[in-house]
PDB file of N, CA and C in Angstrom:
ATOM      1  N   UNK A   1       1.614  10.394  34.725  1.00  0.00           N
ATOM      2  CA  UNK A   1       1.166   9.267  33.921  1.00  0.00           C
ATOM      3  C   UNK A   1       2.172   9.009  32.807  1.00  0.00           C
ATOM      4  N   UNK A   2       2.525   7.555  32.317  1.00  0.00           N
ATOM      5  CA  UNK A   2       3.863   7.127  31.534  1.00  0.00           C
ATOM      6  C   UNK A   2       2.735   6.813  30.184  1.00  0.00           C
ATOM      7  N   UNK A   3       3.506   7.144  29.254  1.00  0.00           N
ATOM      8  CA  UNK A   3       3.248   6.735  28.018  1.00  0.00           C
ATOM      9  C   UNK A   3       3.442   5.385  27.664  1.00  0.00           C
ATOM     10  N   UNK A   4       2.527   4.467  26.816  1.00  0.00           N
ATOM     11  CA  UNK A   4       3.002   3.217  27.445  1.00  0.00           C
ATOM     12  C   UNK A   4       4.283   2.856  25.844  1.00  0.00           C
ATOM     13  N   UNK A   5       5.284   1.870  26.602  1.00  0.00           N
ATOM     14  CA  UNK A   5       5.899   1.360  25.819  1.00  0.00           C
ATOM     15  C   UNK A   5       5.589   0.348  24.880  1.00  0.00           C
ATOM     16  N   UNK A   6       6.134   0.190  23.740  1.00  0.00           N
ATOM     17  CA  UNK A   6       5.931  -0.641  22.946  1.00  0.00           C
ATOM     18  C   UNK A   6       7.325  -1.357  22.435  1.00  0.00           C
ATOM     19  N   UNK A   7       6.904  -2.970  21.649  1.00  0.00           N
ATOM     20  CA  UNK A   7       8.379  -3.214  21.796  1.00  0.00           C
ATOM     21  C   UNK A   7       8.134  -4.088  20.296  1.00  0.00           C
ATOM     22  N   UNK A   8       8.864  -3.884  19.427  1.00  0.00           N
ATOM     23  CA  UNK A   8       8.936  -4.698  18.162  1.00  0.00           C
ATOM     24  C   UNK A   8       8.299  -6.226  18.187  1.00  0.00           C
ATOM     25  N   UNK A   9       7.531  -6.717  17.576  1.00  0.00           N
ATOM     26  CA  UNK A   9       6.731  -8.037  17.474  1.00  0.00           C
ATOM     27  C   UNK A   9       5.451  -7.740  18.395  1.00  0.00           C
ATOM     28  N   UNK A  10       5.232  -6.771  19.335  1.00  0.00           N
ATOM     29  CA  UNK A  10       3.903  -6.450  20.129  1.00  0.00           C
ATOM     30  C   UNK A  10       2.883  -6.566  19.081  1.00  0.00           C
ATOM     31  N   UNK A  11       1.525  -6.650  19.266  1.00  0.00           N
ATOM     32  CA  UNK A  11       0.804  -7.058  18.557  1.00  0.00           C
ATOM     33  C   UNK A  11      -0.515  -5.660  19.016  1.00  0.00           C
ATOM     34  N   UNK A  12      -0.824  -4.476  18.533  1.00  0.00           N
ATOM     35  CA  UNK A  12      -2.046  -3.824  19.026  1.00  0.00           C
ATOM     36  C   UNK A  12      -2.550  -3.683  17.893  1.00  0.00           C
ATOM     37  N   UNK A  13      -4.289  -3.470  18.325  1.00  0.00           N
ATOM     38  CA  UNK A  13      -5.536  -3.214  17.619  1.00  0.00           C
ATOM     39  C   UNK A  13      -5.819  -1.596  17.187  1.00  0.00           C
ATOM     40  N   UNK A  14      -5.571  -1.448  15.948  1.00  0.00           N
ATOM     41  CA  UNK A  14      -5.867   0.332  16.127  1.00  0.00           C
ATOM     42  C   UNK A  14      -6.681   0.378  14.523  1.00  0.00           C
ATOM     43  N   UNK A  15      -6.692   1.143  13.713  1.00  0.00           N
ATOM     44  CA  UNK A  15      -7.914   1.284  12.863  1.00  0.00           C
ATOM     45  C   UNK A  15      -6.872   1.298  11.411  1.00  0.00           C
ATOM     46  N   UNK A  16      -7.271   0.223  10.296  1.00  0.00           N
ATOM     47  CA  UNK A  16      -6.347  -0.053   9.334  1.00  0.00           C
ATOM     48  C   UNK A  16      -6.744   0.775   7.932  1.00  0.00           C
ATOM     49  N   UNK A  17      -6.118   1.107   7.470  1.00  0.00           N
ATOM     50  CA  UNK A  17      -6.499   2.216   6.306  1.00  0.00           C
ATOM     51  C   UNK A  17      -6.970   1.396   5.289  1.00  0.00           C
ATOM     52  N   UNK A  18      -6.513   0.104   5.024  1.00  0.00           N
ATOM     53  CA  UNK A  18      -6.545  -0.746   4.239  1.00  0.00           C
ATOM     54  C   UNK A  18      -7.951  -2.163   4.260  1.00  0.00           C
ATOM     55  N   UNK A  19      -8.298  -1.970   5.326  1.00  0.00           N
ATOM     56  CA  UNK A  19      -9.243  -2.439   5.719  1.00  0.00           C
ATOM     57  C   UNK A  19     -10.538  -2.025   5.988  1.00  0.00           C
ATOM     58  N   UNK A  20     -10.227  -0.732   6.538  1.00  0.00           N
ATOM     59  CA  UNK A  20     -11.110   0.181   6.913  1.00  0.00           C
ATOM     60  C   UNK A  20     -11.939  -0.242   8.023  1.00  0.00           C
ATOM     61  N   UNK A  21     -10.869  -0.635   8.966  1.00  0.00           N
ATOM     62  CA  UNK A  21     -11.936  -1.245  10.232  1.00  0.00           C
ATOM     63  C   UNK A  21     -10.696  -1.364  10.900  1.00  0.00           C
ATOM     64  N   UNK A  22     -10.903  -1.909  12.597  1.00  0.00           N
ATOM     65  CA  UNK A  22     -10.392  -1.929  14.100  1.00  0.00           C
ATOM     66  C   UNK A  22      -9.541  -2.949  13.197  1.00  0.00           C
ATOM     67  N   UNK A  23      -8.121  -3.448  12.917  1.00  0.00           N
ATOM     68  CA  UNK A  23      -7.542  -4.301  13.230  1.00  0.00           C
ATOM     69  C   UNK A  23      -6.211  -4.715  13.794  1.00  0.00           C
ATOM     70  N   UNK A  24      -6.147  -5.517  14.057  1.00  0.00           N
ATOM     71  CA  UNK A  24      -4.825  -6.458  15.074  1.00  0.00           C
ATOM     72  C   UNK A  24      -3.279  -6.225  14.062  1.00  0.00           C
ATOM     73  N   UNK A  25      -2.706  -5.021  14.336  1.00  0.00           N
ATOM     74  CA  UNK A  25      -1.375  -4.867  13.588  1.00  0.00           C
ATOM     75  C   UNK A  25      -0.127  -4.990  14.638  1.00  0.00           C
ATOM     76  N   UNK A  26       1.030  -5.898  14.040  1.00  0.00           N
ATOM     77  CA  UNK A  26       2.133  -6.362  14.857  1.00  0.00           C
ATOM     78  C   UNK A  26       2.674  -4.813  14.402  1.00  0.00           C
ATOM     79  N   UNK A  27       3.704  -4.788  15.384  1.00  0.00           N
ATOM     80  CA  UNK A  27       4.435  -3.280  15.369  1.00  0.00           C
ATOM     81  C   UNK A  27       6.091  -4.050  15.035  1.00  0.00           C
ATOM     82  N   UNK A  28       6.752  -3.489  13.774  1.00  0.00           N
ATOM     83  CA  UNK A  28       7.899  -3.653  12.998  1.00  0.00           C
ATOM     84  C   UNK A  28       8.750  -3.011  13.758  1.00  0.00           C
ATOM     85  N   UNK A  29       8.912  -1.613  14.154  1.00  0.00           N
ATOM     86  CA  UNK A  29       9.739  -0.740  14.361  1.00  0.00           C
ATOM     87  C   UNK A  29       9.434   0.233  15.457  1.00  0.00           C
ATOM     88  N   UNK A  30      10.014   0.331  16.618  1.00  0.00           N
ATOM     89  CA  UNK A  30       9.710   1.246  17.393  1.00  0.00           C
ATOM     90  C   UNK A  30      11.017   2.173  17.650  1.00  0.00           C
ATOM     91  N   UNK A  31      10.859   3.687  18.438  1.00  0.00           N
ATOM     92  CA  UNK A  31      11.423   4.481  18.695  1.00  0.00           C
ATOM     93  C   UNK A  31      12.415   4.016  20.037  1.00  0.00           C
ATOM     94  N   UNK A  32      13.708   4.987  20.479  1.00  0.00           N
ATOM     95  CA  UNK A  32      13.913   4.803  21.381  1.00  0.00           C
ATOM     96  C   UNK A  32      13.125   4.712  22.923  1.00  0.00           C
ATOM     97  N   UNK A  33      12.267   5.673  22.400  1.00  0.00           N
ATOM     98  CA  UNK A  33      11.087   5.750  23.715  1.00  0.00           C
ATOM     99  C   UNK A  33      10.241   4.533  24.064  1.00  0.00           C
ATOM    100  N   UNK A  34      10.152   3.692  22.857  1.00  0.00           N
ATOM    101  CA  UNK A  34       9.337   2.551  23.127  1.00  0.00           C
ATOM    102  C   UNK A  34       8.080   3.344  22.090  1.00  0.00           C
ATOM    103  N   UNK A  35       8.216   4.078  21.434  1.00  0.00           N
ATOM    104  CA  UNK A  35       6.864   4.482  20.402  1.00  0.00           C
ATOM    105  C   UNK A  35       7.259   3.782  18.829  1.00  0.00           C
ATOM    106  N   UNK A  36       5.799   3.540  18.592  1.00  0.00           N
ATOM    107  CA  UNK A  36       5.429   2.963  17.875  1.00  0.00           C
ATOM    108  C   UNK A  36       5.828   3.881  16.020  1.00  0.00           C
ATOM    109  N   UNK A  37       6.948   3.135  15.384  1.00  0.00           N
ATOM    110  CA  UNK A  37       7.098   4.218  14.326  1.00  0.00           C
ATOM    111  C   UNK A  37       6.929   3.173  12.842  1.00  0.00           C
ATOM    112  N   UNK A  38       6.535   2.185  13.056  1.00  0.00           N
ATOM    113  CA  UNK A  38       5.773   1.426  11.923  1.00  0.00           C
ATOM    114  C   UNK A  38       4.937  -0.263  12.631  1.00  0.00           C
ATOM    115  N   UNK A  39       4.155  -0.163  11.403  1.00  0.00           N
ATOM    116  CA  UNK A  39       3.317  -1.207  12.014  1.00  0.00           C
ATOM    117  C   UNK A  39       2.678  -1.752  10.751  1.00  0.00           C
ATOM    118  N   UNK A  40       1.980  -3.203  11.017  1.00  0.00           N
ATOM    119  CA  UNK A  40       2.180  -3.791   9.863  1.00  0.00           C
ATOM    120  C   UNK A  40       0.535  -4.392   9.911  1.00  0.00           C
ATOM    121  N   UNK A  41      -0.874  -4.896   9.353  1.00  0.00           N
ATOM    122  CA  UNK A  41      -1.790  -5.270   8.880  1.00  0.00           C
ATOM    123  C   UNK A  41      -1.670  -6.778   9.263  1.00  0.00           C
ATOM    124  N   UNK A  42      -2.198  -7.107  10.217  1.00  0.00           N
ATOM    125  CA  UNK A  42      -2.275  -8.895  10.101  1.00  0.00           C
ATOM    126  C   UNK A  42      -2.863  -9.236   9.085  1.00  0.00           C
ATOM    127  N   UNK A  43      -3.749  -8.754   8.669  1.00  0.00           N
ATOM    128  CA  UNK A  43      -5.312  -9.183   7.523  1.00  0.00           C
ATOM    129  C   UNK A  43      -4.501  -8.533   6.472  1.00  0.00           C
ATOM    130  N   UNK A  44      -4.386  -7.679   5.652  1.00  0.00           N
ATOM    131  CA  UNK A  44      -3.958  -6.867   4.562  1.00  0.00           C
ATOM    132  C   UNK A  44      -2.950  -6.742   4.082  1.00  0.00           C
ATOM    133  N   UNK A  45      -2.036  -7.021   5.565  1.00  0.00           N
ATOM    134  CA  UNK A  45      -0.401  -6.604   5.023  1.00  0.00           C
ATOM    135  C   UNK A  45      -0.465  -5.287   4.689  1.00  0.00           C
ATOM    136  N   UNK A  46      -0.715  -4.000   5.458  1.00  0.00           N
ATOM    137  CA  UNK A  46      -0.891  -2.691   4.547  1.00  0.00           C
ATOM    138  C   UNK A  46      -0.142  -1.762   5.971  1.00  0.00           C
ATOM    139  N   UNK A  47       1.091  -1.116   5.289  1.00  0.00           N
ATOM    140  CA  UNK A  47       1.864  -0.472   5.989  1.00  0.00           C
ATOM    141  C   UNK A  47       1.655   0.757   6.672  1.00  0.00           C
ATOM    142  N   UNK A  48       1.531   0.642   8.268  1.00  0.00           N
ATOM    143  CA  UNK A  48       1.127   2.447   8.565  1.00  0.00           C
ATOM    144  C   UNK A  48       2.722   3.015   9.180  1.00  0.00           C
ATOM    145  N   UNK A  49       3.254   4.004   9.143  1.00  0.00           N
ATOM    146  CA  UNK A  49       4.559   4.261   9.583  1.00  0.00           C
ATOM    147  C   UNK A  49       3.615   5.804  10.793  1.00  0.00           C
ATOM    148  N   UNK A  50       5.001   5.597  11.931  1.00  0.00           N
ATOM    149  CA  UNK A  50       4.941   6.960  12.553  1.00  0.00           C
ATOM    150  C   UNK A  50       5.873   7.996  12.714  1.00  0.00           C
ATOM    151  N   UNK A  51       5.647   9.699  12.820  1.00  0.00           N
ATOM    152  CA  UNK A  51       6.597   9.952  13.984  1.00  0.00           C
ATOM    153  C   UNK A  51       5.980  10.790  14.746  1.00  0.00           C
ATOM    154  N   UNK A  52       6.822  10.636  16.011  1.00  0.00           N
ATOM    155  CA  UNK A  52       6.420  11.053  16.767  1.00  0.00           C
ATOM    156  C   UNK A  52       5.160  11.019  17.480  1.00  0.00           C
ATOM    157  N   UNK A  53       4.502   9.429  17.071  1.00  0.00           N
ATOM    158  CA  UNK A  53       3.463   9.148  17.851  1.00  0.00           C
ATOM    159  C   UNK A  53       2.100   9.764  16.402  1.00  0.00           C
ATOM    160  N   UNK A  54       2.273  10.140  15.514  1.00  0.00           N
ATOM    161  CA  UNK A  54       1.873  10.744  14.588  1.00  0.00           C
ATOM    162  C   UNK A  54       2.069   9.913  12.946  1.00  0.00           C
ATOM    163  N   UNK A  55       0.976   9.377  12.539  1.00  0.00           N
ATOM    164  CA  UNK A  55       0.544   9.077  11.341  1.00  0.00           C
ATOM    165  C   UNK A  55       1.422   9.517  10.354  1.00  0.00           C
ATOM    166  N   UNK A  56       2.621   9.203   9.385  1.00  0.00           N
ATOM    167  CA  UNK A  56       2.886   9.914   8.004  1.00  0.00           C
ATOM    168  C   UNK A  56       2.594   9.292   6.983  1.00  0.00           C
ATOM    169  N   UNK A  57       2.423   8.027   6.916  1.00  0.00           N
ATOM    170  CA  UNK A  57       2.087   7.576   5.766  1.00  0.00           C
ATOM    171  C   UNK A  57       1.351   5.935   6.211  1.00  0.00           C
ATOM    172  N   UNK A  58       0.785   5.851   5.038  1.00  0.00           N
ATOM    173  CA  UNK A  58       0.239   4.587   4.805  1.00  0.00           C
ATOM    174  C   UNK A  58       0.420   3.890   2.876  1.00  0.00           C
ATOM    175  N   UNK A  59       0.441   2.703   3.580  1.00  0.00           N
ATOM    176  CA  UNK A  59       0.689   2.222   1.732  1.00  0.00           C
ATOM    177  C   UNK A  59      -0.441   0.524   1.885  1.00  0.00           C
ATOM    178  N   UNK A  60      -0.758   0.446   1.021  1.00  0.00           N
ATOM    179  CA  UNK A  60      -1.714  -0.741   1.075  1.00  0.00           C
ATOM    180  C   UNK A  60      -0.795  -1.903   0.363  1.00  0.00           C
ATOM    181  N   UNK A  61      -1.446  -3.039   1.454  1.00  0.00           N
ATOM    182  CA  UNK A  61      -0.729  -4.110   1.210  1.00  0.00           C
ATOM    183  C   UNK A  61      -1.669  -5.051   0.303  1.00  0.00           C
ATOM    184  N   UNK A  62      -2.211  -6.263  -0.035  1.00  0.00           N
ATOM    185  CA  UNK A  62      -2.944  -7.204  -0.169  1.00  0.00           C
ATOM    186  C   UNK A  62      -4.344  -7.251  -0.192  1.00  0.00           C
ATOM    187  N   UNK A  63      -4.728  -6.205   0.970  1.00  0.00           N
ATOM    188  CA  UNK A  63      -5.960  -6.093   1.228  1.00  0.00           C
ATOM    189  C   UNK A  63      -7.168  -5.337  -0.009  1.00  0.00           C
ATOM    190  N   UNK A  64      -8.597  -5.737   0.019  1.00  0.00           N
ATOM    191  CA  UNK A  64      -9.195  -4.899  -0.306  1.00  0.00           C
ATOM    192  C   UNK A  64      -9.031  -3.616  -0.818  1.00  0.00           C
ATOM    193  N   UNK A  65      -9.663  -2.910  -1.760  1.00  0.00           N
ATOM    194  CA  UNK A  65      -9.601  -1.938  -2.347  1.00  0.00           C
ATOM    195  C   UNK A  65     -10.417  -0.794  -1.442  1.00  0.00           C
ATOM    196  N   UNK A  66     -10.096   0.309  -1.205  1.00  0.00           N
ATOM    197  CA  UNK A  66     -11.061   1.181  -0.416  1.00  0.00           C
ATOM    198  C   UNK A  66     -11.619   2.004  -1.586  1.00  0.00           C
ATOM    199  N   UNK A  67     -12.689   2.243  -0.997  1.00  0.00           N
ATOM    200  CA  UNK A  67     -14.371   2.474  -1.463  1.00  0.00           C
ATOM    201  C   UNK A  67     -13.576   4.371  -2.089  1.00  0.00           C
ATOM    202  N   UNK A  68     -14.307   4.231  -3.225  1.00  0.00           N
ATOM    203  CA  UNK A  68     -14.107   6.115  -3.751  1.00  0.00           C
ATOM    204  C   UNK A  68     -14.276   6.903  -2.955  1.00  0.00           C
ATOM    205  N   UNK A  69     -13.613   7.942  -3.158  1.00  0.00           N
ATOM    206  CA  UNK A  69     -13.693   9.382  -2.394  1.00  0.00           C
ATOM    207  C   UNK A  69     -15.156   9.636  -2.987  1.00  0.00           C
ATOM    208  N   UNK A  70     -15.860  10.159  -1.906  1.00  0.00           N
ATOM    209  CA  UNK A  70     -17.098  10.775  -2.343  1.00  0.00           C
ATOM    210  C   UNK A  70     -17.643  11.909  -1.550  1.00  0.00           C
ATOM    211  N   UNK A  71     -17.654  13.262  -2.073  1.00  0.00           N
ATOM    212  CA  UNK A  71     -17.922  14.209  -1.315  1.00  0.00           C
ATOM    213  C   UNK A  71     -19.051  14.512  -0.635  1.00  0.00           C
ATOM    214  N   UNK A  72     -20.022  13.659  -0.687  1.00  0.00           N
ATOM    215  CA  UNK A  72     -21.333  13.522  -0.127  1.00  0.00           C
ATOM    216  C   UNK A  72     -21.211  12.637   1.136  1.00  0.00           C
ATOM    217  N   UNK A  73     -20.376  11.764   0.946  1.00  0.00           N
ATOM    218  CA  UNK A  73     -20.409  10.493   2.298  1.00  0.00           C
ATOM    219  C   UNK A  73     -19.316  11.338   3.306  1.00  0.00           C
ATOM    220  N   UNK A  74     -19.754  11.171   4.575  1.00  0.00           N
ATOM    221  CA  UNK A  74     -19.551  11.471   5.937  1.00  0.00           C
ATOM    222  C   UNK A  74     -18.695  10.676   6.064  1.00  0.00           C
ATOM    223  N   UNK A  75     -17.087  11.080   6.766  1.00  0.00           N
ATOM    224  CA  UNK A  75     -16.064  10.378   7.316  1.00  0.00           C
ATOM    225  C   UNK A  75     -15.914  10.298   8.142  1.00  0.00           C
ATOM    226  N   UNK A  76     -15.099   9.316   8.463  1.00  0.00           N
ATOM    227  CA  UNK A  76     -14.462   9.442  10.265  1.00  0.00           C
ATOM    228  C   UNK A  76     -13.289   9.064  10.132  1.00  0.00           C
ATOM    229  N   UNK A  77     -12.573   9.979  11.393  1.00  0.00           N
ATOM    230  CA  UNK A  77     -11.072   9.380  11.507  1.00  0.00           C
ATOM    231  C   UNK A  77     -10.469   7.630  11.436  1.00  0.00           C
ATOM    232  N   UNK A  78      -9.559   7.383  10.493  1.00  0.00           N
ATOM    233  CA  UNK A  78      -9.181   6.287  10.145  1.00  0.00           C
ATOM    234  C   UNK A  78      -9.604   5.727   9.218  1.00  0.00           C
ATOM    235  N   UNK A  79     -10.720   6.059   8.761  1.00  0.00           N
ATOM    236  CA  UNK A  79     -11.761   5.426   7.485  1.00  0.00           C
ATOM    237  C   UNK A  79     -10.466   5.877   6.507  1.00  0.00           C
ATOM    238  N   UNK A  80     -10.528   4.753   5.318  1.00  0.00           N
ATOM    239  CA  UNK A  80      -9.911   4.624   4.229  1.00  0.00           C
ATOM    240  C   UNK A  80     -10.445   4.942   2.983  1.00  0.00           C
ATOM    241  N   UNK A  81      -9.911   5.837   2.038  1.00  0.00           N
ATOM    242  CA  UNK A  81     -10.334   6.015   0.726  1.00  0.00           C
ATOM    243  C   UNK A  81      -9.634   5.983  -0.470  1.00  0.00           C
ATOM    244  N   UNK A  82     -10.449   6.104  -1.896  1.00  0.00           N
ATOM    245  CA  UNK A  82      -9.451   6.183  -2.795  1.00  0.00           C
ATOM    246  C   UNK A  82     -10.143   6.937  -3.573  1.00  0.00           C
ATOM    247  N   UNK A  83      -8.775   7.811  -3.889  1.00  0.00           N
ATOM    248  CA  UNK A  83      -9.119   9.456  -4.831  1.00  0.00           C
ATOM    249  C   UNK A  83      -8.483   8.944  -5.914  1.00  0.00           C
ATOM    250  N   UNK A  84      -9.412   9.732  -6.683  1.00  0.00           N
ATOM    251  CA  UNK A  84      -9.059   9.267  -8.395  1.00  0.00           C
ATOM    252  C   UNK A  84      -7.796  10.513  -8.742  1.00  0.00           C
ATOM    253  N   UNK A  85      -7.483  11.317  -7.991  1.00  0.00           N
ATOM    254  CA  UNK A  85      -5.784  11.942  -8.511  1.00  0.00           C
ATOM    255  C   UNK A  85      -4.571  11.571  -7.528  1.00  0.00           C
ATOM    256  N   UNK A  86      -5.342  11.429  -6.297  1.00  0.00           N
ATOM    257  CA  UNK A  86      -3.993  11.427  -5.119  1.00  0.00           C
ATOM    258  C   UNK A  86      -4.243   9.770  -4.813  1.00  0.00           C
ATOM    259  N   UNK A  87      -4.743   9.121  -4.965  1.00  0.00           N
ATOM    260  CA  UNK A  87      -4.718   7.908  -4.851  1.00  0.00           C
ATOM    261  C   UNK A  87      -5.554   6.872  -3.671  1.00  0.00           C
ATOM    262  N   UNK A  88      -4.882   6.120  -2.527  1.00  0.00           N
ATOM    263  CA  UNK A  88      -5.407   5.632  -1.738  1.00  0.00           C
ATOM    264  C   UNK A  88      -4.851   6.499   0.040  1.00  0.00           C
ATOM    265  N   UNK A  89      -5.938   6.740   0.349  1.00  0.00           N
ATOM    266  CA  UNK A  89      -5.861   7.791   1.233  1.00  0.00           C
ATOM    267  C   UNK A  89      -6.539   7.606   2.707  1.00  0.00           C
ATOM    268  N   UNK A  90      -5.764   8.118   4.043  1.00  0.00           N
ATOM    269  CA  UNK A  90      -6.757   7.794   5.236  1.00  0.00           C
ATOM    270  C   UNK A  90      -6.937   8.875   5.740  1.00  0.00           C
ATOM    271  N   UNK A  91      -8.059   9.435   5.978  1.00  0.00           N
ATOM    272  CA  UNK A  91      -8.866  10.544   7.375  1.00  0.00           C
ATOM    273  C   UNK A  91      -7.859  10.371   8.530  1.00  0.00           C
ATOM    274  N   UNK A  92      -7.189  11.448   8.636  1.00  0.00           N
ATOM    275  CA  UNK A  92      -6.428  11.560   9.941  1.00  0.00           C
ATOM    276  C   UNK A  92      -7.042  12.621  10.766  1.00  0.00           C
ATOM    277  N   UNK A  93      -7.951  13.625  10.152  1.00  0.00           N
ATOM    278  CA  UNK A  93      -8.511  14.277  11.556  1.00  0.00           C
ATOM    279  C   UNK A  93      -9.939  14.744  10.534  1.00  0.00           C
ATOM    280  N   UNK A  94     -10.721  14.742  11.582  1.00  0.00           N
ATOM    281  CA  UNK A  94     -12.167  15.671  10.798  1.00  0.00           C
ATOM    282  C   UNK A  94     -12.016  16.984  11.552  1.00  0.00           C
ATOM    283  N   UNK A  95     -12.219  18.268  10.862  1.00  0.00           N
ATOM    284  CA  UNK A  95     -11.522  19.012  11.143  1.00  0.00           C
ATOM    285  C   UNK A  95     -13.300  20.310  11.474  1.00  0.00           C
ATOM    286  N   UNK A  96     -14.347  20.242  10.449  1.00  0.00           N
ATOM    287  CA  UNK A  96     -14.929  21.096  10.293  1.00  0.00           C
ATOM    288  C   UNK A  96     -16.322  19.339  10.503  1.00  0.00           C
ATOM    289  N   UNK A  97     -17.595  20.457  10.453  1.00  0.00           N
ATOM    290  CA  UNK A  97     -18.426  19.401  10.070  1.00  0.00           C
ATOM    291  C   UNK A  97     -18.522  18.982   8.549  1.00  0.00           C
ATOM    292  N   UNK A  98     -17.390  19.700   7.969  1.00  0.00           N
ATOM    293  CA  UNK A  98     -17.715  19.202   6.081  1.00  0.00           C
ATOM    294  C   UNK A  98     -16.079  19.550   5.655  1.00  0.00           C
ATOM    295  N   UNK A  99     -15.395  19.536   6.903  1.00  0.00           N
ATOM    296  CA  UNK A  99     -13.347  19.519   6.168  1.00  0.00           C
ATOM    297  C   UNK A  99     -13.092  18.049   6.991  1.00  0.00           C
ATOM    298  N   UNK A 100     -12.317  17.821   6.020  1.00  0.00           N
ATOM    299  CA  UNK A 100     -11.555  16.954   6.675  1.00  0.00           C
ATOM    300  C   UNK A 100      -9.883  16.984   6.092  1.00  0.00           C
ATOM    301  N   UNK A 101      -8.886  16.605   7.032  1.00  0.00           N
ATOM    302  CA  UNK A 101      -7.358  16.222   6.330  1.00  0.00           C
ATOM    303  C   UNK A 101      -7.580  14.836   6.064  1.00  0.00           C
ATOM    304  N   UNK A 102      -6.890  14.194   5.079  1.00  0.00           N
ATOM    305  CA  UNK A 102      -6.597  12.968   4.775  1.00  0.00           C
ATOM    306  C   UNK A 102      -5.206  12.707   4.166  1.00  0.00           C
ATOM    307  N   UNK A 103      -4.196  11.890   4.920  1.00  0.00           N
ATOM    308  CA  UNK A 103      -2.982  11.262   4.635  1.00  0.00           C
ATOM    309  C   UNK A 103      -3.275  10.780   2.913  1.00  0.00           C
ATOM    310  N   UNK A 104      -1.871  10.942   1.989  1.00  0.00           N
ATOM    311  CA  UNK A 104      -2.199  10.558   1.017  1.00  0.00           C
ATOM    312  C   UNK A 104      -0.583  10.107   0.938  1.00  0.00           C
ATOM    313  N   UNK A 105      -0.264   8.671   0.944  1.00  0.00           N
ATOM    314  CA  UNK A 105       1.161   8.276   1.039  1.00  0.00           C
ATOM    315  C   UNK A 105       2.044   8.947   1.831  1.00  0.00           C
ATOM    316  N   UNK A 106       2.564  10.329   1.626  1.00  0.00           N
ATOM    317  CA  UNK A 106       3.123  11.033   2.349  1.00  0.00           C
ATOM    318  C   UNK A 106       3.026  12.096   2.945  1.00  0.00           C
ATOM    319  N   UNK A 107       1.596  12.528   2.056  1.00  0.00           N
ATOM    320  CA  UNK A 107       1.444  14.051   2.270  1.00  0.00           C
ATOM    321  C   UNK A 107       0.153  14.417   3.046  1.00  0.00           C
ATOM    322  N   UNK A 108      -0.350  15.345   3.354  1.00  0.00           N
ATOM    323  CA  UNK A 108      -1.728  15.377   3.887  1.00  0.00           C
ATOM    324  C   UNK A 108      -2.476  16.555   2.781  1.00  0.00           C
ATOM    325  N   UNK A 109      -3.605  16.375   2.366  1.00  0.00           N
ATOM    326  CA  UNK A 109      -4.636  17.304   1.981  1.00  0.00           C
ATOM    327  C   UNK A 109      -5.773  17.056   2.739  1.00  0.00           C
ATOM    328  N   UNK A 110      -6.451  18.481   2.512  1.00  0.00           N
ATOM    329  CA  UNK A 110      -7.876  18.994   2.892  1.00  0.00           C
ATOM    330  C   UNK A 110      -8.864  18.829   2.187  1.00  0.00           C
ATOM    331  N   UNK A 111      -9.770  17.866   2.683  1.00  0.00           N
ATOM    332  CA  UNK A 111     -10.711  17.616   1.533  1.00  0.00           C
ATOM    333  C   UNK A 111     -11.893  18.141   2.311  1.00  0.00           C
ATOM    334  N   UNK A 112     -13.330  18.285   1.331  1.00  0.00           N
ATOM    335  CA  UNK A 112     -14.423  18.610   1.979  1.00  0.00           C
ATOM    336  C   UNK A 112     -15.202  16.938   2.167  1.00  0.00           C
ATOM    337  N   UNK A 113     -16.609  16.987   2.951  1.00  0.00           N
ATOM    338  CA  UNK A 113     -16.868  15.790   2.864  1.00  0.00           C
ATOM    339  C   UNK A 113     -18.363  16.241   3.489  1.00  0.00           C
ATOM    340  N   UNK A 114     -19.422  15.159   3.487  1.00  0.00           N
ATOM    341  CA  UNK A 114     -20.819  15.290   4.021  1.00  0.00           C
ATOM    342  C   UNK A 114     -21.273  16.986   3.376  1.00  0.00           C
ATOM    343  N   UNK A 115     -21.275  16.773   2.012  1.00  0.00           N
ATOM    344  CA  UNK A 115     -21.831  18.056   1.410  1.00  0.00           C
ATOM    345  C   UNK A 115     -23.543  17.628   1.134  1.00  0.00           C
ATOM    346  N   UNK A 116     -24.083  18.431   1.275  1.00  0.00           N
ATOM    347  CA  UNK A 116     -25.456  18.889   0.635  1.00  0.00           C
ATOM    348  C   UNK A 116     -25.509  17.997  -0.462  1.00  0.00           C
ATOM    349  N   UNK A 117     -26.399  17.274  -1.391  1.00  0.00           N
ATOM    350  CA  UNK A 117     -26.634  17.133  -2.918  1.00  0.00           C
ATOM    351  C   UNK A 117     -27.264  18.385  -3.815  1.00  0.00           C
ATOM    352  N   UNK A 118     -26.814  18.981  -4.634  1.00  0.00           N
ATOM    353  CA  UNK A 118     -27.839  20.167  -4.826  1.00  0.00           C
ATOM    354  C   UNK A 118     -28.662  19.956  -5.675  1.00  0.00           C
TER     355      UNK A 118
END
């Protein structure tokens, strides 16, 4: 089975940090392979870059503000947030039923999430 190619100006639907929902992003920059290594927000203008087929950063364009980090609310991969030290941030994997990693411009941290209220 082939990995599929992609080719600069292609247009795919994948999940926007900046939006925080499914949307329609043109692809800027691809790899020699035909992979996808930046891509751009039709709605937001909000930048996701790759390598290796792999998430490193995101930066918000135009769009909407994403909703506070809150350690009580339940995430899902791609959902968008904003932390009051590391800034505006996306769920790249849920890891535990209460860890999650989240991309933060460049870096990734471990946050907790869907805690108890005590």
């Amino acid at each position: 089975m082939k990995a599929e190619k992609y080719a600069v100006g292609d247009s795919i639907t994948m999940m926007c940090s900046g939006c925080d929902d499914e949307r329609p992003h043109t692809i800027e920059t691809v790899t020699k392979l035909g992979k996808i290594s930046k891509a751009i927000c039709s709605e937001c203008e909000g930048v996701s870059t790759f390598n290796r087929g792999v998430k490193t950063s995101v930066s918000v364009g135009k769009g909407k503000t994403a909703a506070p980090y809150d350690r009580f609310k339940k995430y899902r991969k791609g959902q968008a947030m904003m932390h009051d030290k590391f800034g505006h941030g996306e769920v790249t994997a849920v890891l535990e039923p209460q860890k999650i990693d989240v991309l933060f411009g460049d870096q990734t941290r471990r946050l907790i999430h869907a805690q108890e209220p005590a």
